[in-house]
N, C-alpha and C. Protein backbone atom coordinates (compact mmCIF):
# COMPACT_ATOMS: atom_id res chain seq x y z
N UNK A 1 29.86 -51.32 -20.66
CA UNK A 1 30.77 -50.31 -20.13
C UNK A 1 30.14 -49.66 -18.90
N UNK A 2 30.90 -49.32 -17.26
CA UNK A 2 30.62 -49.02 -16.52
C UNK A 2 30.11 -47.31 -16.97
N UNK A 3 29.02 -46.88 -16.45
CA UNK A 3 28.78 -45.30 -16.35
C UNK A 3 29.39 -45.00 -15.07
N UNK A 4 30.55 -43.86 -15.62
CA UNK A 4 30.92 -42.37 -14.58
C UNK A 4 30.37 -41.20 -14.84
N UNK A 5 30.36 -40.78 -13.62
CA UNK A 5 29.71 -39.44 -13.12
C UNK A 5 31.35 -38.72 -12.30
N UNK A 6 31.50 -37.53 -12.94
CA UNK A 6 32.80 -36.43 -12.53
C UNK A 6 32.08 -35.75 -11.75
N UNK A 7 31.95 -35.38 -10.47
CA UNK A 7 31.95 -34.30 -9.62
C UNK A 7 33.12 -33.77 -9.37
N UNK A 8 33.52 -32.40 -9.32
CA UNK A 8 34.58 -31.22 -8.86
C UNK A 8 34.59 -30.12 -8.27
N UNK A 9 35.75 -30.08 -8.03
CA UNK A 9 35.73 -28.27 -7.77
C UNK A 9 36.48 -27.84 -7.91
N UNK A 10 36.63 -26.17 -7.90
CA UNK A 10 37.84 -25.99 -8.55
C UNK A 10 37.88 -24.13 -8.40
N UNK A 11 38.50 -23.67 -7.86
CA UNK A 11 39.00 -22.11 -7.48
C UNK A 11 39.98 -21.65 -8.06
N UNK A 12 39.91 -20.59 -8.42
CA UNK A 12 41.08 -19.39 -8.77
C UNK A 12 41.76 -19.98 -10.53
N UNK A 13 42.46 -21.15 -10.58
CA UNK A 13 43.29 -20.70 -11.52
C UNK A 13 41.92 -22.01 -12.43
N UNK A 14 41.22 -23.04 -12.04
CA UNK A 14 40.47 -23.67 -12.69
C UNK A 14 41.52 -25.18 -12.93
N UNK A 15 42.40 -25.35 -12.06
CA UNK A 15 43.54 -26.51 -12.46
C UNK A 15 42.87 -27.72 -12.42
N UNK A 16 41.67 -27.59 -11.31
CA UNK A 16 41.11 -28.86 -11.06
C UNK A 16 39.95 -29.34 -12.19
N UNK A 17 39.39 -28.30 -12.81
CA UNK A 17 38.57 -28.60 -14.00
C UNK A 17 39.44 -28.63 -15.13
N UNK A 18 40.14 -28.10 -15.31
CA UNK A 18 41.33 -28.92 -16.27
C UNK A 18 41.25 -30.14 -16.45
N UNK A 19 41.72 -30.95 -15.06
CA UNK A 19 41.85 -32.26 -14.91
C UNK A 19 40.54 -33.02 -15.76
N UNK A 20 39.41 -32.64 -14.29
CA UNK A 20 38.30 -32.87 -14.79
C UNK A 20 37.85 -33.10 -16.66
N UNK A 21 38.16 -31.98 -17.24
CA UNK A 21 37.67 -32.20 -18.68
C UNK A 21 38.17 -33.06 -19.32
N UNK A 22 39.81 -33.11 -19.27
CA UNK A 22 40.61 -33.90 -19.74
C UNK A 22 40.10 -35.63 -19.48
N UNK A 23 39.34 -35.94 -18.22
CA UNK A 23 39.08 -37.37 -17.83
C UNK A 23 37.76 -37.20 -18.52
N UNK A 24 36.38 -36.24 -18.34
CA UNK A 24 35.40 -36.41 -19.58
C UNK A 24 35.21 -36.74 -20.80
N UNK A 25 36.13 -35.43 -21.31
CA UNK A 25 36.44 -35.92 -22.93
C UNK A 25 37.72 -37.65 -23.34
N UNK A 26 37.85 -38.12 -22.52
CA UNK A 26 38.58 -39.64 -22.45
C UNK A 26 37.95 -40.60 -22.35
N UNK A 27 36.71 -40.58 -21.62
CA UNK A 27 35.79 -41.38 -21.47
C UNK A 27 34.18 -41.12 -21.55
N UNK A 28 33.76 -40.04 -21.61
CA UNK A 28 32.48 -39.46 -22.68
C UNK A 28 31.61 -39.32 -21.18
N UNK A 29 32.26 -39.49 -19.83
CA UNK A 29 31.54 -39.37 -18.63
C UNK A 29 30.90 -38.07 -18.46
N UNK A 30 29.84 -37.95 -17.73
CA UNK A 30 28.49 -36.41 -17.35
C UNK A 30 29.82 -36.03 -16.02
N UNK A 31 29.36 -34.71 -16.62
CA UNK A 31 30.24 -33.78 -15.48
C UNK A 31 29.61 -32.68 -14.98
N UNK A 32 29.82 -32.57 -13.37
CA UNK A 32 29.38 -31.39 -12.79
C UNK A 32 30.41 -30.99 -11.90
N UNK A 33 29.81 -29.41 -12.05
CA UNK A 33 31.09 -28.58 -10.63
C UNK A 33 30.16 -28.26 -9.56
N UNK A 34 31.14 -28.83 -8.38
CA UNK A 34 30.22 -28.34 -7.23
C UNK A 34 30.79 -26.79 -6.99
N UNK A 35 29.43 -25.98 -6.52
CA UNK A 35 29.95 -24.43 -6.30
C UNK A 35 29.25 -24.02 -4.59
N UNK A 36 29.70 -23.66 -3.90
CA UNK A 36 29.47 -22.63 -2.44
C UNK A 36 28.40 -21.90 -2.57
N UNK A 37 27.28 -21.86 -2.10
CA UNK A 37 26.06 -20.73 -2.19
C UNK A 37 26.60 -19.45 -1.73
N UNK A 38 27.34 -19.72 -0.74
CA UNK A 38 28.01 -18.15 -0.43
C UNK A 38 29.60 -18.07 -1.01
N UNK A 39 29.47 -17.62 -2.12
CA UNK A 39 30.81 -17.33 -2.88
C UNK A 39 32.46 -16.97 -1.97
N UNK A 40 33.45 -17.43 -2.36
CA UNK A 40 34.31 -17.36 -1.39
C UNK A 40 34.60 -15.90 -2.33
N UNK A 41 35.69 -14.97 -1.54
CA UNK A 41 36.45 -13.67 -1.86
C UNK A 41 36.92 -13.71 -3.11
N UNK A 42 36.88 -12.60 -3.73
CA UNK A 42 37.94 -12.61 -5.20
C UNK A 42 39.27 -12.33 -4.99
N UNK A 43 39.37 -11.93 -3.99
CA UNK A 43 40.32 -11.51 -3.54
C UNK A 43 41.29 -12.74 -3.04
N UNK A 44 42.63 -13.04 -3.46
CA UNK A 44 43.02 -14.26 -3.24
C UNK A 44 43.03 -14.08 -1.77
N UNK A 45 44.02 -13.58 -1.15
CA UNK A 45 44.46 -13.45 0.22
C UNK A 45 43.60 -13.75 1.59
N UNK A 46 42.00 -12.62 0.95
CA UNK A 46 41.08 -13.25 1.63
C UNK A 46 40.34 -14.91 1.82
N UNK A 47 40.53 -15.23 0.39
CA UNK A 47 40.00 -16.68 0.19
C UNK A 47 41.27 -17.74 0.79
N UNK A 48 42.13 -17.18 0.88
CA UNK A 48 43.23 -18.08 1.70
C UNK A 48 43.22 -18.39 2.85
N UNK A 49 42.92 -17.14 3.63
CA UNK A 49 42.67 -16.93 5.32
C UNK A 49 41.41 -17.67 5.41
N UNK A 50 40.62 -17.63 4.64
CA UNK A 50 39.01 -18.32 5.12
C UNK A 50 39.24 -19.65 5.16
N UNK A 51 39.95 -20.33 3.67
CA UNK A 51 40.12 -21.67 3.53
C UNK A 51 40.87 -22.42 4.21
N UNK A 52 41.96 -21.46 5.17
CA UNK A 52 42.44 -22.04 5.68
C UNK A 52 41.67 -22.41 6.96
N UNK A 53 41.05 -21.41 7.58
CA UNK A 53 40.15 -21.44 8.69
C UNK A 53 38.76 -22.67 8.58
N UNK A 54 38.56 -22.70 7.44
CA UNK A 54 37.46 -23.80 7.06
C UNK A 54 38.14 -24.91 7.25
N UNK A 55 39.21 -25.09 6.63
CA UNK A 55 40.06 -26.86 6.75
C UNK A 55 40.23 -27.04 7.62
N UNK A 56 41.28 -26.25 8.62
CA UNK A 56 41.44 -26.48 9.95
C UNK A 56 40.32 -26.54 10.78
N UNK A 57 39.40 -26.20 10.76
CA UNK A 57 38.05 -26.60 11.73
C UNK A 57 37.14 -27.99 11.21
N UNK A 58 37.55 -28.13 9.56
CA UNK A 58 36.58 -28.96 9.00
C UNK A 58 35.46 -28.55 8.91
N UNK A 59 35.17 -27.06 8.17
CA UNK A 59 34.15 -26.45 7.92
C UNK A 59 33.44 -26.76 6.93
N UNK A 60 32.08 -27.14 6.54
CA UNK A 60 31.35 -27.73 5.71
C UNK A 60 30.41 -27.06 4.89
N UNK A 61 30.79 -25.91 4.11
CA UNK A 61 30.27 -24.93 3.95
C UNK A 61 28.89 -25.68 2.78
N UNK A 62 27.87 -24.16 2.68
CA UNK A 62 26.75 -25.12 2.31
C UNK A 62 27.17 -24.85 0.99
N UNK A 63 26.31 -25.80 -0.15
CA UNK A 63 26.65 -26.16 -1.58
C UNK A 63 25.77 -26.06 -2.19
N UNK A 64 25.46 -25.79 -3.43
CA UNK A 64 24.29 -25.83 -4.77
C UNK A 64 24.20 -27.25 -4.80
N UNK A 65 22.94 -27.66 -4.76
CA UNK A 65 22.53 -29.36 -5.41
C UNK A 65 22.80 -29.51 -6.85
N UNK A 66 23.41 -30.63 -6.42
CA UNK A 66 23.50 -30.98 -8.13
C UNK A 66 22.51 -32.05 -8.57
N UNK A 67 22.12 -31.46 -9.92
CA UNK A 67 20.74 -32.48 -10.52
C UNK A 67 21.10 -33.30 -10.73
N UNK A 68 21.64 -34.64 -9.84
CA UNK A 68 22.08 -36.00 -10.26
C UNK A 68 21.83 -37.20 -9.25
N UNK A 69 21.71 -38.02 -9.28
CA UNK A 69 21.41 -39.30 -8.32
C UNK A 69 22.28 -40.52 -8.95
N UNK A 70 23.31 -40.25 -7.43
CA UNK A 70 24.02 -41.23 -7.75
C UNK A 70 24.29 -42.33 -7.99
N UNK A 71 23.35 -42.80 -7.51
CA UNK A 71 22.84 -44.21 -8.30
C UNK A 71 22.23 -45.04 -9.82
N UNK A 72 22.45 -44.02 -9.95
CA UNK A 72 22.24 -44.00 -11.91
C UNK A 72 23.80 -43.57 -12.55
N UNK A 73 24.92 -44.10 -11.35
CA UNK A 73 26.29 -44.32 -12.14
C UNK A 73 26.62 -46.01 -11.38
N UNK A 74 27.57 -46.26 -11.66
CA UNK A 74 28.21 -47.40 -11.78
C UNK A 74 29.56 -46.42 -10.82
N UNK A 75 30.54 -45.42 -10.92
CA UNK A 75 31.27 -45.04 -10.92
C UNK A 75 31.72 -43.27 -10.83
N UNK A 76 32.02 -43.36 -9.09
CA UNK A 76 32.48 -41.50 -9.42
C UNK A 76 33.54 -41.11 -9.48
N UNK A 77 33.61 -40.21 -9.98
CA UNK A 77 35.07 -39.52 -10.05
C UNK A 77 34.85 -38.28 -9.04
N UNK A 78 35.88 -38.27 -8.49
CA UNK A 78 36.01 -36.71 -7.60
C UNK A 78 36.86 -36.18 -7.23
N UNK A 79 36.78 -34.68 -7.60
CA UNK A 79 38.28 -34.11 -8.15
C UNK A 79 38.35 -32.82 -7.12
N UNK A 80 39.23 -32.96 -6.80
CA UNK A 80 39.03 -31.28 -5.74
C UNK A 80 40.65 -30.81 -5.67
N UNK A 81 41.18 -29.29 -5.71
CA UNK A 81 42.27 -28.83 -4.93
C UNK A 81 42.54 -29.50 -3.45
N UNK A 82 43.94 -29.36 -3.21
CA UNK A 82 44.58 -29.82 -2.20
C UNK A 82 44.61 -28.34 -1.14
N UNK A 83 43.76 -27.89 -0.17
CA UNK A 83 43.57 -27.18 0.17
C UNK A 83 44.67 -27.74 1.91
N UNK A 84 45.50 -26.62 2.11
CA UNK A 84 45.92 -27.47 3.27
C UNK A 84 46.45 -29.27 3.79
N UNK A 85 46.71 -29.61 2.42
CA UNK A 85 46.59 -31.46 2.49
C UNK A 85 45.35 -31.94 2.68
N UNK A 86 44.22 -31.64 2.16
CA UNK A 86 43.11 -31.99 2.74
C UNK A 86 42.29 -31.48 1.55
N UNK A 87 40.96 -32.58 1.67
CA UNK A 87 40.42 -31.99 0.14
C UNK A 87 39.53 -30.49 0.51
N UNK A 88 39.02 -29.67 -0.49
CA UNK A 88 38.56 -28.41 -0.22
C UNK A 88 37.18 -28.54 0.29
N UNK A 89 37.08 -27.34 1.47
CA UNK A 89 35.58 -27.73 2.15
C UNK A 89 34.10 -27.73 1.12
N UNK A 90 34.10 -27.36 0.48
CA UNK A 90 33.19 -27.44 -0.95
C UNK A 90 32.94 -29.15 -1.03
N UNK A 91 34.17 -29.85 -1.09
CA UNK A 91 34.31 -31.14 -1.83
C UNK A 91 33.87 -31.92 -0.32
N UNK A 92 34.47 -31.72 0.83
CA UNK A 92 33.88 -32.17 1.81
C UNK A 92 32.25 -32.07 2.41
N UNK A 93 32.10 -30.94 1.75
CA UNK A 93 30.56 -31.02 2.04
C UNK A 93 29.75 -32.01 1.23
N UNK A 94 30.10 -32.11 -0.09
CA UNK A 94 29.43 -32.87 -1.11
C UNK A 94 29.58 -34.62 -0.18
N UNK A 95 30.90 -34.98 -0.24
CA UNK A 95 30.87 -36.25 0.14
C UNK A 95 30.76 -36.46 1.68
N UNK A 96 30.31 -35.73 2.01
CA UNK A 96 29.60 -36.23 3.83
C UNK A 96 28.41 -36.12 4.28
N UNK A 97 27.91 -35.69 2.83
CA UNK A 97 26.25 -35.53 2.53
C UNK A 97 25.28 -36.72 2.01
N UNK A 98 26.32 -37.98 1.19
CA UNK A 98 26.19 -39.11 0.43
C UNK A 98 26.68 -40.50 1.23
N UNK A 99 25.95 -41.20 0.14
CA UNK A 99 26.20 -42.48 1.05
C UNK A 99 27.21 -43.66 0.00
N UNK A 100 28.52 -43.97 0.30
CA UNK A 100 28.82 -44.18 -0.61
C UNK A 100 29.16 -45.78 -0.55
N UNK A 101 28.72 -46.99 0.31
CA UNK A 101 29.23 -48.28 0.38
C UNK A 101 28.99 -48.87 -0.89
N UNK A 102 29.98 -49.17 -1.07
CA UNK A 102 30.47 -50.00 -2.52
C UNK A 102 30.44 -50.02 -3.56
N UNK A 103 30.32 -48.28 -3.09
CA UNK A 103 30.70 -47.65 -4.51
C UNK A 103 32.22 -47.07 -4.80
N UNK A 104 32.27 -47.78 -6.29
CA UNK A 104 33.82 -47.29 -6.81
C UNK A 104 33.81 -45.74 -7.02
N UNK A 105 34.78 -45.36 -6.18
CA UNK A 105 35.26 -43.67 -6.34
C UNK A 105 36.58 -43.33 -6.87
N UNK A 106 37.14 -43.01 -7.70
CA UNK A 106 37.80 -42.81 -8.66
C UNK A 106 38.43 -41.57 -8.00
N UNK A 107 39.75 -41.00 -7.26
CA UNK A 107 39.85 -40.04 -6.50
C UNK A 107 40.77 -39.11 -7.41
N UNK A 108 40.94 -37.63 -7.56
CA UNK A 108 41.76 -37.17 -8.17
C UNK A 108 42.18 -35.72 -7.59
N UNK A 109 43.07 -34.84 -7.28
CA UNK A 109 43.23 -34.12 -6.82
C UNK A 109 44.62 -32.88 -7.53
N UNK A 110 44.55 -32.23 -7.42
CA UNK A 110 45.37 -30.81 -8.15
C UNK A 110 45.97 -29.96 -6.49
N UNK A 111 47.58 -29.96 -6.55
CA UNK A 111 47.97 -29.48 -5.94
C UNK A 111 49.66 -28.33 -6.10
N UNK A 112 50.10 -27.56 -5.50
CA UNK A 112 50.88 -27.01 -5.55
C UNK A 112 51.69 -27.08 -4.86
N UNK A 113 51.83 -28.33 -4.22
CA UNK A 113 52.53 -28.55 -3.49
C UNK A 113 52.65 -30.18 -2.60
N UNK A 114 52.96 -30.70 -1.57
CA UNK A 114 52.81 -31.82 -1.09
C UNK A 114 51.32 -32.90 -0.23
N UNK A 115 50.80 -33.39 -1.40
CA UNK A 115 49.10 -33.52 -1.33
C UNK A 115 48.71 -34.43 0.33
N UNK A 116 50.38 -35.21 0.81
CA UNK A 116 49.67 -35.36 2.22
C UNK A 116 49.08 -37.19 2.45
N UNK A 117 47.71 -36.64 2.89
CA UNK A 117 47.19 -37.71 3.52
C UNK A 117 45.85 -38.04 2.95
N UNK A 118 45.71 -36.96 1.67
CA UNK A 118 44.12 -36.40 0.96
C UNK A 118 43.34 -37.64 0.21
N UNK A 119 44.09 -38.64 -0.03
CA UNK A 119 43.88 -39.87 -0.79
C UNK A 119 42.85 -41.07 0.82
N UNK A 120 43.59 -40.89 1.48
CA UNK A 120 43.41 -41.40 3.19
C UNK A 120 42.13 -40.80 3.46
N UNK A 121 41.98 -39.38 3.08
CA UNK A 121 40.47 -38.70 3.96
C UNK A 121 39.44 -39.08 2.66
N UNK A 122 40.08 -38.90 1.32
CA UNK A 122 38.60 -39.82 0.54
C UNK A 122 37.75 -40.88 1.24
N UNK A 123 39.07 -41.88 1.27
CA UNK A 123 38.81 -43.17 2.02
C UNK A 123 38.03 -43.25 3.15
N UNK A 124 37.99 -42.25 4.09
CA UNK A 124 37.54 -41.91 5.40
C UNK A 124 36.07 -41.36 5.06
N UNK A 125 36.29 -40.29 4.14
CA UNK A 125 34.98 -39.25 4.27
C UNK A 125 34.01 -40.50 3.22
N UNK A 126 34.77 -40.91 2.25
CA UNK A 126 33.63 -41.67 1.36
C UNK A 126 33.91 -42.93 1.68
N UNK A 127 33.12 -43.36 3.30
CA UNK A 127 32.84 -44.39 4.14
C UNK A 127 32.14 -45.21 3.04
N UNK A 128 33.34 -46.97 3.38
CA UNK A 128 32.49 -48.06 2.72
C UNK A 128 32.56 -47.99 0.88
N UNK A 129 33.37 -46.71 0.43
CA UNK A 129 33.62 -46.70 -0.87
C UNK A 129 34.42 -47.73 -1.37
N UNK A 130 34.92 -48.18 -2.36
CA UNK A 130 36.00 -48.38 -3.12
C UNK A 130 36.71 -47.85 -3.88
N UNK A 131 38.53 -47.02 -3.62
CA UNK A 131 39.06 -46.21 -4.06
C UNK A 131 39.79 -47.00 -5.39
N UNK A 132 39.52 -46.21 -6.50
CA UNK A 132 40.30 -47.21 -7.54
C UNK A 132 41.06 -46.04 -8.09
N UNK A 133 42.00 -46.38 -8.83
CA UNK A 133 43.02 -45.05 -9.79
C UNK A 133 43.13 -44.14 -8.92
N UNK A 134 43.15 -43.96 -7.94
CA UNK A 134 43.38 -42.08 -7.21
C UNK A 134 44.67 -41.22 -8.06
N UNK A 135 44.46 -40.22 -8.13
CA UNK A 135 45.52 -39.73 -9.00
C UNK A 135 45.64 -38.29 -8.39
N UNK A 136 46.65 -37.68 -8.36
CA UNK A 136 47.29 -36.90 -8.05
C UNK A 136 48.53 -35.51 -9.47
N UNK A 137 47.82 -34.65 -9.48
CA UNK A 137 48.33 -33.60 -10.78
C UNK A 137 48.97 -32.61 -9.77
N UNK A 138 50.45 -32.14 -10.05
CA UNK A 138 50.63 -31.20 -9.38
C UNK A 138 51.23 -30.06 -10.14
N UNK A 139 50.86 -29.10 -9.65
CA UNK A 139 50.85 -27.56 -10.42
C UNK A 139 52.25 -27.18 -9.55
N UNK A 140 52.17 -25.82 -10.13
CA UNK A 140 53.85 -24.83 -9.90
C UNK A 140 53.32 -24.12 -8.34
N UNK A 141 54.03 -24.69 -7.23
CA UNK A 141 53.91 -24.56 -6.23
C UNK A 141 53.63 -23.20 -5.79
N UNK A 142 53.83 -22.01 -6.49
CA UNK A 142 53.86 -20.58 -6.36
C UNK A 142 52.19 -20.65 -6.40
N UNK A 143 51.17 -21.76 -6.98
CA UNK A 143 49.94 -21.53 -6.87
C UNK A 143 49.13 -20.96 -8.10
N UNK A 144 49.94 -21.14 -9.30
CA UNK A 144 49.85 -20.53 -10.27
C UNK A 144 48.60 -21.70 -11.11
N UNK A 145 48.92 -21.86 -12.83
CA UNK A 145 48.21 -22.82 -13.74
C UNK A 145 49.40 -23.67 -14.56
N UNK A 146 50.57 -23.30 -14.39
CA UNK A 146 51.44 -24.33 -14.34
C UNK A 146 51.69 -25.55 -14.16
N UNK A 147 51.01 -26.14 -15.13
CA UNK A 147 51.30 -28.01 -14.55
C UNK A 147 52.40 -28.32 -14.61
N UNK A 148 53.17 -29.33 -13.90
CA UNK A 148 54.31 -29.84 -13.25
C UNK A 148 54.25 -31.30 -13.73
N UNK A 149 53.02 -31.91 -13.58
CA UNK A 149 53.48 -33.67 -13.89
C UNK A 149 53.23 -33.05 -15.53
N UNK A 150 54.08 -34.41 -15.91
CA UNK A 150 53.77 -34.47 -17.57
C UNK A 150 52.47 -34.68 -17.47
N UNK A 151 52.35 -34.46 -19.07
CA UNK A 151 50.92 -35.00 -19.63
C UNK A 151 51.23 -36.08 -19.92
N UNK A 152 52.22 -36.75 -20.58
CA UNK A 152 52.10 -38.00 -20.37
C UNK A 152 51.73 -39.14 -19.59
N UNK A 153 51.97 -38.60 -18.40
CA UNK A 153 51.93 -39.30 -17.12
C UNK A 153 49.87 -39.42 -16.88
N UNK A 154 49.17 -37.91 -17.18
CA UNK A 154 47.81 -37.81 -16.71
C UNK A 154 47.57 -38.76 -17.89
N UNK A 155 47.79 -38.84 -19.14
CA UNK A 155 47.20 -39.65 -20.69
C UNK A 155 47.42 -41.20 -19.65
N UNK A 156 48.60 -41.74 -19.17
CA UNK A 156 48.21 -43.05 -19.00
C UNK A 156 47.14 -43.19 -17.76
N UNK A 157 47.06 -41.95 -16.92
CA UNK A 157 45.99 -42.74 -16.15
C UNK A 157 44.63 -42.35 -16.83
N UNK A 158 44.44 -41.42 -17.29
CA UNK A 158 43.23 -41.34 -18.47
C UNK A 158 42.59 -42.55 -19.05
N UNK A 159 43.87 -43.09 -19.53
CA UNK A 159 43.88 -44.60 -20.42
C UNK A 159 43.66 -45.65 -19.46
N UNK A 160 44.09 -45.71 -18.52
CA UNK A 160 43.60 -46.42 -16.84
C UNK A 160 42.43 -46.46 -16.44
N UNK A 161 41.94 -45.54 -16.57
CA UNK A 161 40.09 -45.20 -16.03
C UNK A 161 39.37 -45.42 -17.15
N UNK A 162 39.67 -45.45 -18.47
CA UNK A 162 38.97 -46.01 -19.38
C UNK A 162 38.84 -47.31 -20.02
N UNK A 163 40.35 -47.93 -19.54
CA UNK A 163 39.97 -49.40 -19.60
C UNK A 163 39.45 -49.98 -18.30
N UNK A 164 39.35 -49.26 -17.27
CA UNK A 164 38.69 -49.90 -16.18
C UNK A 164 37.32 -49.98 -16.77
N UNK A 165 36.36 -48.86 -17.00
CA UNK A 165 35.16 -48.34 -17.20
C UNK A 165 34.90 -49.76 -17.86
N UNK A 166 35.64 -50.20 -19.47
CA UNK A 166 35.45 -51.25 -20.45
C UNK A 166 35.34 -52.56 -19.54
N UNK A 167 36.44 -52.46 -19.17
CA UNK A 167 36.97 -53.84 -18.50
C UNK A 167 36.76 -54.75 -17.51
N UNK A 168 36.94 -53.46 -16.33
CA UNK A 168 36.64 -53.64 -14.79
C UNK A 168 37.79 -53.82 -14.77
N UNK A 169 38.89 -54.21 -15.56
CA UNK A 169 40.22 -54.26 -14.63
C UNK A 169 41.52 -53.26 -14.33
N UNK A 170 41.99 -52.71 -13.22
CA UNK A 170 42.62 -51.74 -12.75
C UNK A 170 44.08 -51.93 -13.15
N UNK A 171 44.24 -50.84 -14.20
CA UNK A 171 46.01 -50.95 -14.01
C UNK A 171 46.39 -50.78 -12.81
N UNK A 172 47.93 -51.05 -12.88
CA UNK A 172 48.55 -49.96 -11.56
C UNK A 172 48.92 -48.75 -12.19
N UNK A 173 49.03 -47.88 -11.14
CA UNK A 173 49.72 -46.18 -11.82
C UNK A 173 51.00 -45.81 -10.90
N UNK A 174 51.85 -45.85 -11.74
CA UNK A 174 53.07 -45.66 -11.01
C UNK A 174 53.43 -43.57 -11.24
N UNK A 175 53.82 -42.80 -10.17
CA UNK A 175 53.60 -41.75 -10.50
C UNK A 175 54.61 -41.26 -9.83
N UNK A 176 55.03 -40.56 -10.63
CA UNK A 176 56.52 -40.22 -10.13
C UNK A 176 56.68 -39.19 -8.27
N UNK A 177 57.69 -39.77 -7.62
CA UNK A 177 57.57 -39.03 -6.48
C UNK A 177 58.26 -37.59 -6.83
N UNK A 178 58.01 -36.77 -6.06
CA UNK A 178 58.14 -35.56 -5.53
C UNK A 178 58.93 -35.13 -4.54
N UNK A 179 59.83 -34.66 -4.29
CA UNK A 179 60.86 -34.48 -2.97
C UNK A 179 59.98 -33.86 -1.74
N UNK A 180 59.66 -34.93 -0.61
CA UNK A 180 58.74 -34.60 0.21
C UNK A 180 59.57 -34.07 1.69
N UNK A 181 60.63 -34.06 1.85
CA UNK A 181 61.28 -33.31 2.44
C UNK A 181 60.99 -31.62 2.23
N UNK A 182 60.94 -31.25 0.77
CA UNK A 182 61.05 -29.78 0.69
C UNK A 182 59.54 -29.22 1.21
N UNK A 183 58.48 -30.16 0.94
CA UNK A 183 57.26 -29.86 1.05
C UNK A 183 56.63 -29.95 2.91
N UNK A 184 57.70 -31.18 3.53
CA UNK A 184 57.73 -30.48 5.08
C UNK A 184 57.86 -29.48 5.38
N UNK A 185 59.31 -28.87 5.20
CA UNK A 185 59.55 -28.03 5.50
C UNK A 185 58.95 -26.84 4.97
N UNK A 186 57.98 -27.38 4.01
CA UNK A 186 57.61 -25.41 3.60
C UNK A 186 56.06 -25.86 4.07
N UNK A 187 55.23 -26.85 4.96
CA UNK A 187 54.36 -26.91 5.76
C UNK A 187 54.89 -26.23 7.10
N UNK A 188 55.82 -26.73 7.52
CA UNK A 188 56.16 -26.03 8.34
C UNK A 188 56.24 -24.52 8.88
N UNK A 189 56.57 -23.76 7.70
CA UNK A 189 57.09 -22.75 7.37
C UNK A 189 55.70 -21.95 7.91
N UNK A 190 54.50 -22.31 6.86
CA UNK A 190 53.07 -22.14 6.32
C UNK A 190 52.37 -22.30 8.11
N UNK A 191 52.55 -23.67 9.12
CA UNK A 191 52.54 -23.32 10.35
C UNK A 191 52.97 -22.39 11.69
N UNK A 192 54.37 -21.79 11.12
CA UNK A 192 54.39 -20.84 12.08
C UNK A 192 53.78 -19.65 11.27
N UNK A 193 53.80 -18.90 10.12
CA UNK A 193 53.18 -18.04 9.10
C UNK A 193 51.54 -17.58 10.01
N UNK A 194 50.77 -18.70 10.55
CA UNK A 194 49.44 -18.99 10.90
C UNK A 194 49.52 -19.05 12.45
N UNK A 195 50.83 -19.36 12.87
CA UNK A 195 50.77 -19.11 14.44
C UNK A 195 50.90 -17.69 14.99
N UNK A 196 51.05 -17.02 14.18
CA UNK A 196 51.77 -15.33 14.62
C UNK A 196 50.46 -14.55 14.60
């Protein structure tokens, strides 16, 4: 059986360690959260304005080491909020710090809305990886802890990443779409909001 290693992150409501535990306890994989040495605001509003200012620049804020070497997995998982369509600068710091050619990365992400192109910048930021199962959970767009996809839907890719781990061989995951029209237009919205 292949060994995974879960790296995450995860702010405010904890949706993304949700995920996270749910794929641990499925497959018995070591899990860590990546955390910011300089703590973001408690304050939501403030941590919004920053995060947004971090994504849009591609800010790489610095991170706690985690006691692990990745090369004593077979397989990562990496789970981050959809910050702006884009994974969170926390999660970007971790994977532009590593070296990841041909290694299988297992991508997963928690959003409130329309996740974008975030599957594309794994691919990009974790240069030379191999993306297998990417999966996508989306919460109640208001930003809340409201999950939106069934659980049914996360159990079969659960069951996906664990017969990979056994197997090596990749289901497909078919996952239901989302009306991506509404989610333009309320990017949109969110762009002039930030132009004023």
């Amino acid at each position: 059986m292949k060994k995974m290693l879960i790296i995450y992150y995860t702010w405010a409501y904890g949706n993304t360690k949700r995920i996270a535990d749910q794929l641990k306890e499925a497959t018995g994989a070591d899990e860590y959260r990546l955390d910011t040495v300089e703590p973001y605001p408690s304050n939501y509003q403030e941590t919004y304005q920053q995060g947004y200012s971090e994504v849009d620049l591609g800010t790489k804020p610095e991170i706690f080491d985690l006691p692990v070497d990745l090369d004593d997995y077979d397989v990562i998982a990496l789970g981050t909020p959809t910050w702006w369509y884009k994974m969170a600068p926390a999660m970007l710091s971790y994977v532009s710090c590593h070296y990841w050619y041909g290694k299988p990365v297992i991508p997963f992400t928690t959003c409130a809305g329309w996740p974008k192109k975030i599957m594309k910048q794994f691919a990009k930021e974790c240069d030379g990886c191999k993306i297998v199962l990417p999966f996508i959970v989306k919460f109640d767009r208001n930003g809340g802890d409201k999950m939106i996809t069934e659980q049914s839907e996360i159990d079969r890719w659960l069951a996906s990443v664990k017969k990979y781990l056994e197997t090596g061989q990749i289901d497909k995951i078919k996952q239901k779409k989302h009306d991506e029209n509404f989610f333009k237009r309320l990017a949109a919205t969110f762009k002039k909001k930030n132009r004023r």
